[in-house]
Each structure stands twice: as structure tokens, then as C-alpha cells.
C-alpha atoms as a PDB file:
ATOM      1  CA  UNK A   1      32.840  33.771  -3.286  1.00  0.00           C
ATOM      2  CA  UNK A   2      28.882  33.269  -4.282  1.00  0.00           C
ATOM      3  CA  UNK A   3      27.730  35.214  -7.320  1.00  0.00           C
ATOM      4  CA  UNK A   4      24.110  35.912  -7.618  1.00  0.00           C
ATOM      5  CA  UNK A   5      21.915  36.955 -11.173  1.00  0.00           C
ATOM      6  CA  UNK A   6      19.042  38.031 -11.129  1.00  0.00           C
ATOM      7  CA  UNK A   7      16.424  38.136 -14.094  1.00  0.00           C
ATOM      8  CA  UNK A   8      12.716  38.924 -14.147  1.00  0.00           C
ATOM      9  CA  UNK A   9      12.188  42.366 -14.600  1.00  0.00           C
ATOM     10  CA  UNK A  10      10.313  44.340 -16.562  1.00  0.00           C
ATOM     11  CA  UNK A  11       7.667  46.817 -17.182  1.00  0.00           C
ATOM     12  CA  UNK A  12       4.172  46.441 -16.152  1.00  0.00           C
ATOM     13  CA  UNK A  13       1.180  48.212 -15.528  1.00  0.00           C
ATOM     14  CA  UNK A  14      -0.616  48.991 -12.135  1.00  0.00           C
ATOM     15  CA  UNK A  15      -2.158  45.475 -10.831  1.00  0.00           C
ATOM     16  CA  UNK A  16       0.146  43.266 -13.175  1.00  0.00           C
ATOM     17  CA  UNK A  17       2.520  40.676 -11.819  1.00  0.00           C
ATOM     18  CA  UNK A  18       6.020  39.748 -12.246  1.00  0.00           C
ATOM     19  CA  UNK A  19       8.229  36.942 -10.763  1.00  0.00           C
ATOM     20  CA  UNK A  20      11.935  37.960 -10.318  1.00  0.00           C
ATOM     21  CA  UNK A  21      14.557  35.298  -9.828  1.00  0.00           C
ATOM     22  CA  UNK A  22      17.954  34.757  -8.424  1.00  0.00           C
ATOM     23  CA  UNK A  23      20.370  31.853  -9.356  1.00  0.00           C
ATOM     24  CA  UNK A  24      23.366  31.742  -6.872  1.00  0.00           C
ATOM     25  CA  UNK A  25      26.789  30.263  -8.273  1.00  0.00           C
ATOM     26  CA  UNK A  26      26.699  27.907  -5.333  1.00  0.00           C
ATOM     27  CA  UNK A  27      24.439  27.001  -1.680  1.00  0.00           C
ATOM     28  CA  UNK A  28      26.853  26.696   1.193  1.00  0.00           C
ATOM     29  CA  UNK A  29      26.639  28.173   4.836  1.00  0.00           C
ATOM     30  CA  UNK A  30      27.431  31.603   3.208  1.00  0.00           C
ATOM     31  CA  UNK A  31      23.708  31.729   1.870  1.00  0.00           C
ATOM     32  CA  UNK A  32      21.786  29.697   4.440  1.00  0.00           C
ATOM     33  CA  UNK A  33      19.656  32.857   4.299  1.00  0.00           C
ATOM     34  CA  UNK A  34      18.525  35.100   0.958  1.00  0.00           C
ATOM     35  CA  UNK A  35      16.917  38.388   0.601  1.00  0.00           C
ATOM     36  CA  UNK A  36      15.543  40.599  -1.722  1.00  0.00           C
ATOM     37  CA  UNK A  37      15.417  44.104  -1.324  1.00  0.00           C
ATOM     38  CA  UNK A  38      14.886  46.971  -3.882  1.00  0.00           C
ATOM     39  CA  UNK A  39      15.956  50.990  -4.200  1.00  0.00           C
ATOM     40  CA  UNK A  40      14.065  53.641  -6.106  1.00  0.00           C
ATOM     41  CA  UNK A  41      15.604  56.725  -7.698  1.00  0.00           C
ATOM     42  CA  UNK A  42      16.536  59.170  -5.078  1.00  0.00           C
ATOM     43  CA  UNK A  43      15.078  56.601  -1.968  1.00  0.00           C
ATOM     44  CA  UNK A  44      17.113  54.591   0.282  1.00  0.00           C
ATOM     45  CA  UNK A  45      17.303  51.159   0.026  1.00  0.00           C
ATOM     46  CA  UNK A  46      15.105  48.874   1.411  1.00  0.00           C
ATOM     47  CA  UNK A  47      14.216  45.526   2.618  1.00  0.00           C
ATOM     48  CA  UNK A  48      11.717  42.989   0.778  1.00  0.00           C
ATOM     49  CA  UNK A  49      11.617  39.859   1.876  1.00  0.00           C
ATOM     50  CA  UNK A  50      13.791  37.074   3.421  1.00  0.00           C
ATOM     51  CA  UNK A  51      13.956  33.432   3.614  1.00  0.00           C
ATOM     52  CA  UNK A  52      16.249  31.430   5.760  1.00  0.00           C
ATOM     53  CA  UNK A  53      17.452  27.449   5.438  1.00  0.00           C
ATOM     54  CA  UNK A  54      14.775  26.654   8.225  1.00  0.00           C
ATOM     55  CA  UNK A  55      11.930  28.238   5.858  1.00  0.00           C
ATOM     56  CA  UNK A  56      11.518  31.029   8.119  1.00  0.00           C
ATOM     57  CA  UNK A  57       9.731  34.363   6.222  1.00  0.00           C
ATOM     58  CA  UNK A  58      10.005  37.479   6.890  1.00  0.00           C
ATOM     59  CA  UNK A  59       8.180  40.120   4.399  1.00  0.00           C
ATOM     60  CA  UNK A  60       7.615  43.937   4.220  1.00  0.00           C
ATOM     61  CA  UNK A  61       4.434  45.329   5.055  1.00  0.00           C
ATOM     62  CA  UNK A  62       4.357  47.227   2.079  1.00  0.00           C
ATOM     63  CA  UNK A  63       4.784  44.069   0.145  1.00  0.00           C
ATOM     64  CA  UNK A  64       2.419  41.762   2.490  1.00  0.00           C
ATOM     65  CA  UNK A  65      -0.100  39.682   1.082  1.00  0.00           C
ATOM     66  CA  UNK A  66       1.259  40.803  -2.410  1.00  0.00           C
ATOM     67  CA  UNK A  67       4.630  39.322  -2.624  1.00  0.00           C
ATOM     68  CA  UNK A  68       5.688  35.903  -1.889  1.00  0.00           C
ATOM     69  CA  UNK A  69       9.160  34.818  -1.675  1.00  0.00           C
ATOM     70  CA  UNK A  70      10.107  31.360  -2.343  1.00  0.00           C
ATOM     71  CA  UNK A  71      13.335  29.334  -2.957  1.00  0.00           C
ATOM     72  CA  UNK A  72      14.402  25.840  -4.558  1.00  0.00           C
ATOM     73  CA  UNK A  73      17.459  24.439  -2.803  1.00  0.00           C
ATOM     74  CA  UNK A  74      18.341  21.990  -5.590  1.00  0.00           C
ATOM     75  CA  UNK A  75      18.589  24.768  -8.417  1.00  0.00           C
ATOM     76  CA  UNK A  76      20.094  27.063  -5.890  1.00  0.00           C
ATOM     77  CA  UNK A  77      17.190  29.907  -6.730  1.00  0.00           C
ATOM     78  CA  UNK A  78      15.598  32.321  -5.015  1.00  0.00           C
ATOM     79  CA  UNK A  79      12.022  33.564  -6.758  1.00  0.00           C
ATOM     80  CA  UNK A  80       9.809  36.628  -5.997  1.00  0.00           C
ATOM     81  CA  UNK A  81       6.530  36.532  -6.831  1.00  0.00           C
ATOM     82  CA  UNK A  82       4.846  39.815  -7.128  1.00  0.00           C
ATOM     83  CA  UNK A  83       1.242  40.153  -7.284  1.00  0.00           C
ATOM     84  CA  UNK A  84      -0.963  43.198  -7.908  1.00  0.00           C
ATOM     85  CA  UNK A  85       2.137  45.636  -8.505  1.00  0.00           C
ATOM     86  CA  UNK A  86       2.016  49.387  -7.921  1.00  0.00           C
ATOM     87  CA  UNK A  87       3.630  52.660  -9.076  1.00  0.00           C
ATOM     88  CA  UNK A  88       5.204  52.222  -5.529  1.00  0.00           C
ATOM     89  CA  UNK A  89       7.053  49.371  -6.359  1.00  0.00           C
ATOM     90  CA  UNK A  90       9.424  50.762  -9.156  1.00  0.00           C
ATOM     91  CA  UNK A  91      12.311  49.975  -8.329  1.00  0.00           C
ATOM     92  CA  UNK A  92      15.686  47.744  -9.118  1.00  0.00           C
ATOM     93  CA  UNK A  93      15.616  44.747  -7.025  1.00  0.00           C
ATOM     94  CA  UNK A  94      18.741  43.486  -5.402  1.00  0.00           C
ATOM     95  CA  UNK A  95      18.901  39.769  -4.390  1.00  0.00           C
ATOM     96  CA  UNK A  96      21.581  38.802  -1.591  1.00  0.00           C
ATOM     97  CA  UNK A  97      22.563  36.368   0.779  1.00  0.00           C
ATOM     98  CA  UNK A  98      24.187  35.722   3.639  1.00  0.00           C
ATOM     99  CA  UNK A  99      25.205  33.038   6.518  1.00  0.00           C
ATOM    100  CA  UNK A 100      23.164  32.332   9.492  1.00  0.00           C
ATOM    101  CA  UNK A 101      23.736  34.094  13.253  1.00  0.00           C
ATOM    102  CA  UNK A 102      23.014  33.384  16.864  1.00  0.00           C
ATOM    103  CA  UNK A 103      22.175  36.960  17.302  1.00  0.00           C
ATOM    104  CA  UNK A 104      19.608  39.160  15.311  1.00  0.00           C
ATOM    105  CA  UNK A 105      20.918  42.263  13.153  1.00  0.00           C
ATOM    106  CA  UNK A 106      19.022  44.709  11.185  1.00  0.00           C
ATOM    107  CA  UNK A 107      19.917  45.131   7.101  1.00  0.00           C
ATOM    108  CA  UNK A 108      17.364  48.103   5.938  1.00  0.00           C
ATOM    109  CA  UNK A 109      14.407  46.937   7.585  1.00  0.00           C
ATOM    110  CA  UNK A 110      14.428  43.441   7.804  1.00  0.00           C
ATOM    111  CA  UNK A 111      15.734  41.664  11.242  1.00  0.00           C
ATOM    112  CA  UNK A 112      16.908  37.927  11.608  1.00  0.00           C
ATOM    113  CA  UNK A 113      18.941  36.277  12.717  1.00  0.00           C
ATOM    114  CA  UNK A 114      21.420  36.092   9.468  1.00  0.00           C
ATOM    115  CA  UNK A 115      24.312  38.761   7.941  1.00  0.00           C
ATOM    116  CA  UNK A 116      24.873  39.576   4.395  1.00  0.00           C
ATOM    117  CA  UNK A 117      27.275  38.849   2.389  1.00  0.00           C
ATOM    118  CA  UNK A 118      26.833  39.116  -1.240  1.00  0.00           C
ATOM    119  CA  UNK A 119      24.883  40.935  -3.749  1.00  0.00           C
ATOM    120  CA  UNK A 120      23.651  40.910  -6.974  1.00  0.00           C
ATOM    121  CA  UNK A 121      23.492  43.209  -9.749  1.00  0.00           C
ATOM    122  CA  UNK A 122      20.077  44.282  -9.693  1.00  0.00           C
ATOM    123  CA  UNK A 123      16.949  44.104 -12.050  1.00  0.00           C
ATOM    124  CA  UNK A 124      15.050  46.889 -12.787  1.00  0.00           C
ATOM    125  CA  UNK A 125      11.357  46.410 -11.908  1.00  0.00           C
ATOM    126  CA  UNK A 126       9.126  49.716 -13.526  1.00  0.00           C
ATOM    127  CA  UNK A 127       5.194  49.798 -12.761  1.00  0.00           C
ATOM    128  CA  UNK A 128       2.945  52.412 -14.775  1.00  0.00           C
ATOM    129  CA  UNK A 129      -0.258  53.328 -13.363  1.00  0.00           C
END
């Protein structure tokens, strides 16, 4: 079992920046690949951005050239970098991770090659505009 906590949020205004992180409990096979994704009141979840053990990115394109996603194997984090934030963007942000897969599956929006497995909590990320 991998726990995940996430820290970073906040509230910012409109063009402001924030960098969210995620410190897993431990980095075996089970989170060759990390995510973030992030749900707003009364909207479905969604995907963010990934990162697998190759280095492989995959981002949003609501979130392109804005966001950058970024990991440190030897503290076992995962960071977010958000850039130039929006009203759009409110949202609590949900880091997880999973094990890589020969095959590619979908999890809300983002498809690679990977599965997830755990979640974290969640930190709440509000932009005022």
C-alpha cells in the first residue's frame, strides 16, 4: 500500500502561480507512473497531467504551456507547477499513481499506457479573478 500527500494549495488571484506537491510513502512498480488530476464543485473529474518512469508527459490542453509536471525519484515527489492560473482552474487537485501496462487505458482524459492505483487526499487549489 503507497500513501500519497499532497500540499501546495492555496488561494490566488487570476495570473498567479502555485506549485502543488505530492510525497508518496514509497516508489516501487506500483507508481512507475503519477498523475494529477483535479474536480470542481458540481464538474466531473478530470485529468491534468502525467508522468511515467521513462519521463514520458502527457498534459491537458487546458493546462498546456501553463502547467508543468515534474518529479524527483530520490524524494519520491511529484510537483505541479502552475503558471498563469485562471478562475477555470479552481479546483481540488488529486495526485495518484499507478503501475505501468503493455496496453493503453483511459483514466478521465488522459491515455497511457499505465493503471491507477492509489490516491491522495486532495488540495484545494481556488483562483479569483
Amino acid at each position: 500500500q503507497v500513501q500519497l500527500v499532497e500540499s501546495g494549495g492555496g488561494s490566488v488571484q487570476s495570473g498567479g502561480s502555485l506549485r502543488l506537491t505530492c510525497v508518496a510513502s514509497a516508489r516501487t512498480y506500483e507508481t512507475r507512473c503519477m498523475y494529477w488530476f483535479r474536480q470542481a464543485p458540481g464538474k466531473e473529474r478530470e485529468g491534468v497531467a502525467s508522468i511515467d518512469s521513462d519521463g514520458n508527459i502527457i498534459y491537458a490542453n487546458s493546462v498546456k504551456g501553463r502547467f508543468t509536471i515534474a518529479q524527483d525519484n530520490a524524494l519520491n515527489t511529484l510537483y505541479l507547477q502552475m503558471n498563469n492560473l485562471e478562475p477555470e482552474d479552481t479546483a481540488t487537485y488529486y495526485c495518484a499513481a499507478g503501475p505501468s501496462r503493455p496496453y493503453s487505458s483511459t483514466y478521465f482524459g488522459l491515455t497511457l499506457r499505465c493503471a491507477v492505483y492509489y490516491w491522495g487526499q486532495g488540495t484545494q487549489v481556488t483562483v479569483s479573478s
